[in-house]
Protein backbone atom coordinates (compact mmCIF):
# COMPACT_ATOMS: atom_id res chain seq x y z
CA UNK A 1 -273.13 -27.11 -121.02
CA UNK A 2 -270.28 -24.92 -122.85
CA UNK A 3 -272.35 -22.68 -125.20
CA UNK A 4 -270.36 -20.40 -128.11
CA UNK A 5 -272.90 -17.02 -128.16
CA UNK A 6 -271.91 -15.85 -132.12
CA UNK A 7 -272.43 -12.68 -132.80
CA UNK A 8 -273.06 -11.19 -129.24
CA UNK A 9 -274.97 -8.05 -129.51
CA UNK A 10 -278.00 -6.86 -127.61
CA UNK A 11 -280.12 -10.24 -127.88
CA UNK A 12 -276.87 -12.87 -128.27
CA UNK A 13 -274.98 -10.81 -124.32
CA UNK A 14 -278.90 -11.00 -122.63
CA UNK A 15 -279.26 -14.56 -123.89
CA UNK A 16 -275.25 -15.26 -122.72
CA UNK A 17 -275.55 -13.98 -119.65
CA UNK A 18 -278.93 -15.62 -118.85
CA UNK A 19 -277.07 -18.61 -119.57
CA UNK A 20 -273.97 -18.02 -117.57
CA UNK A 21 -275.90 -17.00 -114.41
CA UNK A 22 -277.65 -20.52 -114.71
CA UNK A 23 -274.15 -22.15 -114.28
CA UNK A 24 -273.33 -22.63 -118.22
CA UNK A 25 -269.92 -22.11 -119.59
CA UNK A 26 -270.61 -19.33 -122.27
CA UNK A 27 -268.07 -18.11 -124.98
CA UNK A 28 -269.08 -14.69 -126.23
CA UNK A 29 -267.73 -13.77 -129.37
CA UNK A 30 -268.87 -9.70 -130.39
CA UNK A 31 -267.74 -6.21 -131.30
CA UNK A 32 -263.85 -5.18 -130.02
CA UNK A 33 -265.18 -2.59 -128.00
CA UNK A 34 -267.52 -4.35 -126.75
CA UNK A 35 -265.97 -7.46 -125.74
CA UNK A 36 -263.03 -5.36 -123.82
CA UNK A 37 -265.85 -3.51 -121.63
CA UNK A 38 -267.17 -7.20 -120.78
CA UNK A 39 -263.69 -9.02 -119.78
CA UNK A 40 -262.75 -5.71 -117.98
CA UNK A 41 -266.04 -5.03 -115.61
CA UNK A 42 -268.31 -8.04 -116.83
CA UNK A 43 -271.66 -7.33 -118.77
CA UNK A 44 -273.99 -4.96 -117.06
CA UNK A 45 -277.60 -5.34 -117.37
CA UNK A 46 -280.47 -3.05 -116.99
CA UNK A 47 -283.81 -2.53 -117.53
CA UNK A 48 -286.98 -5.17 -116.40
CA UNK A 49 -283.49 -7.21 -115.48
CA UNK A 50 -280.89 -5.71 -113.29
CA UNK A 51 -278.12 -7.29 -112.72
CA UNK A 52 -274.07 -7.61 -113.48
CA UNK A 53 -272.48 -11.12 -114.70
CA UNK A 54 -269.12 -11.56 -115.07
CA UNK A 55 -268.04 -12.95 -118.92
CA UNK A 56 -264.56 -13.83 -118.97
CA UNK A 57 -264.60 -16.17 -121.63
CA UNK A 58 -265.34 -12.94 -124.25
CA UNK A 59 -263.53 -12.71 -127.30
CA UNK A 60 -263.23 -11.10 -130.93
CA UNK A 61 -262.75 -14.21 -132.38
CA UNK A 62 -263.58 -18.35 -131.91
CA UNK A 63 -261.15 -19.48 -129.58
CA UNK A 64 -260.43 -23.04 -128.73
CA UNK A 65 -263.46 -23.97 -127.11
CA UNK A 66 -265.53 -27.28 -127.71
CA UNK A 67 -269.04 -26.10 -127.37
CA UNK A 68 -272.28 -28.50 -127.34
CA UNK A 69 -274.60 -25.64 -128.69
CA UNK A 70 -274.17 -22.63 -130.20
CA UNK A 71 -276.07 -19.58 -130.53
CA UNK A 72 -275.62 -17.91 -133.95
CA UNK A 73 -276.83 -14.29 -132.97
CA UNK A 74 -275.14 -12.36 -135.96
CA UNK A 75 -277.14 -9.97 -137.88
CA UNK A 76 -278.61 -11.43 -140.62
CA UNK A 77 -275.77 -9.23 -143.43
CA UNK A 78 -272.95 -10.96 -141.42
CA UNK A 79 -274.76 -14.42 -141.16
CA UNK A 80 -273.26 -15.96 -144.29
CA UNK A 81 -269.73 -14.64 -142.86
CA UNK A 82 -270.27 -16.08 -139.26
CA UNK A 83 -271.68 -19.43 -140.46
CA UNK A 84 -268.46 -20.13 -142.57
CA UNK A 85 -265.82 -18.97 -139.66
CA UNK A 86 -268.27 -21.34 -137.12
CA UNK A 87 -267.24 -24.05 -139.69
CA UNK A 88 -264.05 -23.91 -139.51
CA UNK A 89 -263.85 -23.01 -135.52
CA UNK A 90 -266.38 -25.79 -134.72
CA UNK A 91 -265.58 -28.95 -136.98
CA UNK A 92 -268.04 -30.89 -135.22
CA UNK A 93 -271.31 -30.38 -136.06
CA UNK A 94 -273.59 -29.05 -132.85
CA UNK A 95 -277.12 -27.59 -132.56
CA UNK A 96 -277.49 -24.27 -133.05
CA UNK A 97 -279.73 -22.09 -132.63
CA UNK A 98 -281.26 -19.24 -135.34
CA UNK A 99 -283.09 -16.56 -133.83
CA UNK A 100 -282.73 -13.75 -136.27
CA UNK A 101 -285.42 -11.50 -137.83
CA UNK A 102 -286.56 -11.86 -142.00
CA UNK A 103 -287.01 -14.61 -144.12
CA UNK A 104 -284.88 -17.68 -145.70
CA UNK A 105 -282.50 -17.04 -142.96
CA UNK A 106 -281.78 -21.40 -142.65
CA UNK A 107 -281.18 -21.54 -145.95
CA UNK A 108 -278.26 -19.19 -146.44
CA UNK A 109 -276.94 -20.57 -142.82
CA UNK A 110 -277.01 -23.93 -144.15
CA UNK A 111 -275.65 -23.40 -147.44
CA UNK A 112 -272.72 -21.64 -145.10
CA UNK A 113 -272.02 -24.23 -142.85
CA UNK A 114 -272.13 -27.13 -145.82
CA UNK A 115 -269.36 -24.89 -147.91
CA UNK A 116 -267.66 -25.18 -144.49
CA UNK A 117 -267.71 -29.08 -143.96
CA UNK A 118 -270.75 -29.57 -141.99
CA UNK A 119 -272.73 -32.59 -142.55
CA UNK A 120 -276.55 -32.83 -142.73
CA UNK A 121 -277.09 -29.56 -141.54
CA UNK A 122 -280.42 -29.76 -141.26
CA UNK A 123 -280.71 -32.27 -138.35
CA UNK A 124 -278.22 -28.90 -135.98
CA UNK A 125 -280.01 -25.85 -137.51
CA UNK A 126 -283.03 -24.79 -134.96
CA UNK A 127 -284.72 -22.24 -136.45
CA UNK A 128 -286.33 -19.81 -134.02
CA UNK A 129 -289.21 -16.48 -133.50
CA UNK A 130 -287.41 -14.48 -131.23
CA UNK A 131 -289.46 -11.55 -129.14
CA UNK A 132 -287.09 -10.87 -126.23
CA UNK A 133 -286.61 -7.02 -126.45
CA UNK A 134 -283.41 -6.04 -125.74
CA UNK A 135 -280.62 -2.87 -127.06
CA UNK A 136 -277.01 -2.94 -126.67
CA UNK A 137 -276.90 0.68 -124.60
CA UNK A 138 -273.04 0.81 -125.37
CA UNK A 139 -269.60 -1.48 -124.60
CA UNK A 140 -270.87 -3.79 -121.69
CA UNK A 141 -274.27 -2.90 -121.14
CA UNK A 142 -277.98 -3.71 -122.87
CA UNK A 143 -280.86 -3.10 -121.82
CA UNK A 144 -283.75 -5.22 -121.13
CA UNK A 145 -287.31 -4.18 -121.75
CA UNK A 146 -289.46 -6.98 -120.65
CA UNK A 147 -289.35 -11.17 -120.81
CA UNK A 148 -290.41 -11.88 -124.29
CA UNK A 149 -290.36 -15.10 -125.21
CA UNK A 150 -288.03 -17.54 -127.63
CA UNK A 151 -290.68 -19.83 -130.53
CA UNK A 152 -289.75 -22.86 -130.98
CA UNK A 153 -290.78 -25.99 -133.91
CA UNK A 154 -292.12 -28.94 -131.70
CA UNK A 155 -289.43 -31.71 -132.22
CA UNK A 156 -289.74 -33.14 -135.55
CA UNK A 157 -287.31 -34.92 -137.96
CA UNK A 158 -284.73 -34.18 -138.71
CA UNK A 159 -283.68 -31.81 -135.96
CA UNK A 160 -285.62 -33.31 -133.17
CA UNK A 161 -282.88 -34.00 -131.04
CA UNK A 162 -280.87 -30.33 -131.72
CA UNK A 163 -284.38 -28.77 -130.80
CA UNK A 164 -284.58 -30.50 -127.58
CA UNK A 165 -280.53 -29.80 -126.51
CA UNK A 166 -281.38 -26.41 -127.23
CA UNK A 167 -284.91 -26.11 -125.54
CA UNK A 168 -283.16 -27.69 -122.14
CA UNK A 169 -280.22 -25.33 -122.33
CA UNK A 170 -283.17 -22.11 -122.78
CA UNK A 171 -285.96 -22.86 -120.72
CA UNK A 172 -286.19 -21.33 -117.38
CA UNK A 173 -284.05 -18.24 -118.09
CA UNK A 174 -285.45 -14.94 -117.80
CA UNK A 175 -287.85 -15.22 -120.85
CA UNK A 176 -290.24 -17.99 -122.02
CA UNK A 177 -289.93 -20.46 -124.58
CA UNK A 178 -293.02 -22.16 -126.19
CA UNK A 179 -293.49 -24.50 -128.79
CA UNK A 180 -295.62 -23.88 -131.65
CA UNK A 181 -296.85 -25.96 -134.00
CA UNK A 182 -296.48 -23.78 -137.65
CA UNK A 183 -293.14 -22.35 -137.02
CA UNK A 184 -292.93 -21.36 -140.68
CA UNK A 185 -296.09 -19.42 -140.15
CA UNK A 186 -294.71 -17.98 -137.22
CA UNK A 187 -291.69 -17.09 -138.78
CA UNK A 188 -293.86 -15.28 -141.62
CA UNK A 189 -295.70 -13.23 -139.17
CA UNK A 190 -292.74 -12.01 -137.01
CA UNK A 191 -291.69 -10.59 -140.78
CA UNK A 192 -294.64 -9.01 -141.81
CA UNK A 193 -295.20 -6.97 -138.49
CA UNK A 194 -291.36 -5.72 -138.36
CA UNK A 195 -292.21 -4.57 -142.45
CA UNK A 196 -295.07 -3.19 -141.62
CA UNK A 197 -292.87 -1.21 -137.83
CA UNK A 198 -289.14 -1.23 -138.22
CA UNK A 199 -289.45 1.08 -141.79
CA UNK A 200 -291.80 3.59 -140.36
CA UNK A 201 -290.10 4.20 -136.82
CA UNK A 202 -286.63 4.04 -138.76
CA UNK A 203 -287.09 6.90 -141.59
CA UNK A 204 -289.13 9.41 -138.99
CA UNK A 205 -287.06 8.78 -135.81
CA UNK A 206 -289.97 7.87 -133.92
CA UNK A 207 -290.54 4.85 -131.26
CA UNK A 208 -293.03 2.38 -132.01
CA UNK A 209 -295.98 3.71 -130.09
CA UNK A 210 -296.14 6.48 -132.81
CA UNK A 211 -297.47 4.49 -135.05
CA UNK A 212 -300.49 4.78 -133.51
CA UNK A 213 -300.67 8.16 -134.97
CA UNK A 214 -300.82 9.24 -138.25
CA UNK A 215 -299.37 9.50 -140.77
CA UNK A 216 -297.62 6.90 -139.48
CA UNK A 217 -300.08 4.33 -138.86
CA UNK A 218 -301.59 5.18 -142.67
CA UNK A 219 -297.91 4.21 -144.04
CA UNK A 220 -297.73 1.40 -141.52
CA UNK A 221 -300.92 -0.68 -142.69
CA UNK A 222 -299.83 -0.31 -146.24
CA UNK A 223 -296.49 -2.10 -145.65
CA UNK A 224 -298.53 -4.58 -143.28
CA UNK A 225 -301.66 -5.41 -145.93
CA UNK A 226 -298.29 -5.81 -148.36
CA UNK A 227 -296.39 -8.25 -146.61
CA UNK A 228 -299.21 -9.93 -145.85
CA UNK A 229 -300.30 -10.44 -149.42
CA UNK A 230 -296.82 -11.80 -150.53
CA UNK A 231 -297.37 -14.56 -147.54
CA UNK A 232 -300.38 -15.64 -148.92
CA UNK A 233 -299.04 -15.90 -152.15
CA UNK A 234 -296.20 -18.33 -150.89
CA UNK A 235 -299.54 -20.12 -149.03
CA UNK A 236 -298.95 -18.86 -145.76
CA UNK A 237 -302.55 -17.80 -144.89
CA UNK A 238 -303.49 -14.72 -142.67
CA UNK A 239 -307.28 -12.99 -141.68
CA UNK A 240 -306.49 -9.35 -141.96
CA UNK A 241 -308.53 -9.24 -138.86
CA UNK A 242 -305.71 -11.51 -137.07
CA UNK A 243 -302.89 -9.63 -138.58
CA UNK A 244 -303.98 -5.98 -137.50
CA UNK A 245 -304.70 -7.14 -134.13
CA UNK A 246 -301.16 -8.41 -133.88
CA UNK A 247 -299.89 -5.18 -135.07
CA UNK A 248 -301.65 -2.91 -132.77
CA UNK A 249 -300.80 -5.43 -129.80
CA UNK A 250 -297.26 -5.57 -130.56
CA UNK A 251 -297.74 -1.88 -131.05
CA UNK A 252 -299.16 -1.33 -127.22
CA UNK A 253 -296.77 -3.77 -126.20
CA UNK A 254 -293.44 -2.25 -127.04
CA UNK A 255 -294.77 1.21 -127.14
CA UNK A 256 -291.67 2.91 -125.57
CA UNK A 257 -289.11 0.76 -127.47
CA UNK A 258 -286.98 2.12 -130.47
CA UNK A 259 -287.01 -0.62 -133.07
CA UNK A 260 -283.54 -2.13 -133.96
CA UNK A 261 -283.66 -0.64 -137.67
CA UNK A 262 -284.03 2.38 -136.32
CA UNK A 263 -281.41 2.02 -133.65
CA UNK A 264 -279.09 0.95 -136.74
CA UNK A 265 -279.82 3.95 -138.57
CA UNK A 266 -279.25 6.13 -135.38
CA UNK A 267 -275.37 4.65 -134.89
CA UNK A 268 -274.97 4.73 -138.53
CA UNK A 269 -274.69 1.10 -139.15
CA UNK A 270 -275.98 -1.13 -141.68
CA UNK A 271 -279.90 -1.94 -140.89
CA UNK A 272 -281.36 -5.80 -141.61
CA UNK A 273 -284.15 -4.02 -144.32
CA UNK A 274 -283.02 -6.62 -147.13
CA UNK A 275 -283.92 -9.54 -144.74
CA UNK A 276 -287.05 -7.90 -143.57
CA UNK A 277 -288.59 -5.50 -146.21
CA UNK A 278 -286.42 -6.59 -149.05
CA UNK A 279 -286.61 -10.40 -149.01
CA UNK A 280 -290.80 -9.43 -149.42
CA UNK A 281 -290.31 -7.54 -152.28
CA UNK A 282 -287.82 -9.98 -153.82
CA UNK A 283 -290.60 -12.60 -153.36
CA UNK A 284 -293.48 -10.56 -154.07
CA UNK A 285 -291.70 -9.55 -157.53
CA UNK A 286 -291.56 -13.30 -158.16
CA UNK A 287 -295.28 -13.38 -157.93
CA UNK A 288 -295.64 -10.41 -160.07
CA UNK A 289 -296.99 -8.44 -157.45
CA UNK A 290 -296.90 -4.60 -157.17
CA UNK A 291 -295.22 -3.48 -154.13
CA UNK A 292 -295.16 0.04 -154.27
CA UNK A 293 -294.87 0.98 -150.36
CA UNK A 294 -292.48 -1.74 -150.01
CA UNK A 295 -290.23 -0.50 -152.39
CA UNK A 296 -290.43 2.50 -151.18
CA UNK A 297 -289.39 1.59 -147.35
CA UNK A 298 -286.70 -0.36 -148.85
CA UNK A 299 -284.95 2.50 -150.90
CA UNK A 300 -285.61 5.20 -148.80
CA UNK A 301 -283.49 3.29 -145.37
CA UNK A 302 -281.00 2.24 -147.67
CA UNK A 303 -280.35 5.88 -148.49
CA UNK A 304 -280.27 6.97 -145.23
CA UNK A 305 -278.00 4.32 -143.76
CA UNK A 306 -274.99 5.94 -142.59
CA UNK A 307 -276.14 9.48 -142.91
CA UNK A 308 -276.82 11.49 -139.25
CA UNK A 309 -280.28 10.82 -137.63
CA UNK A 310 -281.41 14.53 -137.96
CA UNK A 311 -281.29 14.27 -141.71
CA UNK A 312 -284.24 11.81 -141.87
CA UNK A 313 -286.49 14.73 -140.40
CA UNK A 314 -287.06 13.27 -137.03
CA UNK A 315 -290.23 14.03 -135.62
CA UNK A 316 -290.20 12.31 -132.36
């Protein structure tokens, strides 16, 4: 299959050159920098995978390529952005996959893609849970910590057949895909245990083993038991038993890793808090709930983004 990766960072390069490797023609489209180190040496993978796979077909921008899927990797600020240029590259409406962290991500995509002249986007868009670690290490190289695993919707109406495309083109790479049957759910709890991680490891430089620790677990299961009741107020039902076993599992589990907000905040980038931490307190607001630990993660990395790591007090 040709496949356009869109927004090729850490998980949209391991995901493209999974694909490649299994004899797919792959388009990456990413960073300047980033895309010269790949057409110039190919992309260079380390980690639980080691391996180097060459990318030609990288660019800066959509080229003229035809692709039957498409993997819209963009972080979720430039999503709106790279939905309306896919448009316009890609006339023809394909499936395409979602995989990005936070809530109501479809939506905007779809809204996007509509403005741009795609029809009944919601038979292409496949949303997905993604939990394949992975960090862009610099131009032409990420990392990969482990297999993870891609969550799918079982095929439904009206994107049964996009789901499908997209779930032959993905399984057998190097991470598992599973269907689940409450994506939405899924989707939910993905969001309430990166509130309840990415905040904490972000503002005190720490990886996400700390949180094990106080204070950090203490500010931890206050942006977890908040998250979680904003999901039940939407009527997206979790045991706090189930929820704080998922935390400290995903917390044993990726011990070592440095979450993404917190690798944002270390280059000085832009982090995805408003997708993540914000889009709970704009819905738990609309509720009328008080969110006072929320709205304090979400102020406090928004005044640190862009300023140098040692003035958030690291302690790691």
């Amino acid at each position: 299959m040709r496949v356009v990766v869109f927004g090729a960072g850490a998980i949209g390069s391991l995901f493209g050159a999974s694909l490649a490797h299994g004899g797919h023609e792959v388009l990456l489209i990413g960073r300047p920098d980033h895309v010269a180190a790949v057409r110039a040496h190919g992309l260079r993978i380390t980690g639980s995978l080691v391996d180097t796979v060459e990318l030609p077909a990288a660019t800066t921008v959509p080229a003229d390529f035809a692709p039957d899927a498409v993997l819209l990797t963009s972080k979720t600020f430039d999503l709106a952005a790279a939905a309306s240029l896919l448009a316009i590259e890609v006339p023809k409406p394909v499936p395409t996959l979602l995989p990005q962290n936070g809530l109501g991500v479809e939506d905007e995509v779809a809204t996007a893609l509509a403005a741009g002249g795609w029809t009944h986007t919601e038979r292409w868009i496949v949303r997905a849970v993604n939990s394949v670690p992975a960090t862009l290490l610099g131009p032409g190289e990420v990392r990969a910590a482990g297999t993870g695993e891609l969550l799918l919707g079982r095929p439904a109406s009206p994107n049964a057949v996009a789901t499908r495309t997209l779930a032959r083109l993905l399984r057998g790479r190097e991470f598992k895909l599973r269907y689940v049957d409450d994506l939405p759910r899924e989707i939910w709890r993905k969001a309430i245990l990166n509130a309840a991680i990415n905040p904490v490891t972000a503002l005190h430089g720490v990886v996400n083993g700390r949180l094990r620790e106080e204070p950090y677990h203490t500010e931890s299961l206050a942006l977890l038991q908040e998250a979680v009741t904003v999901a039940r107020a939407e009527g997206v039902k979790f045991r706090d038993k189930e929820i704080r076993a998922d935390l400290e599992r995903v917390l044993t589990a990726t011990a070592e890793n440095r979450s993404s907000m917190l690798q944002d905040l270390d280059r000085g980038r832009r982090t995805e808090v408003q997708a993540i931490s914000g889009e709970v307190l704009r819905r738990g607001l609309a509720h009328d709930l008080d969110l006072p630990a929320t709205r304090r993660a979400v102020e406090a990395v928004r005044s640190f983004s862009g300023r140098p790591a040692a003035s958030r007090g690291q302690s790691s």
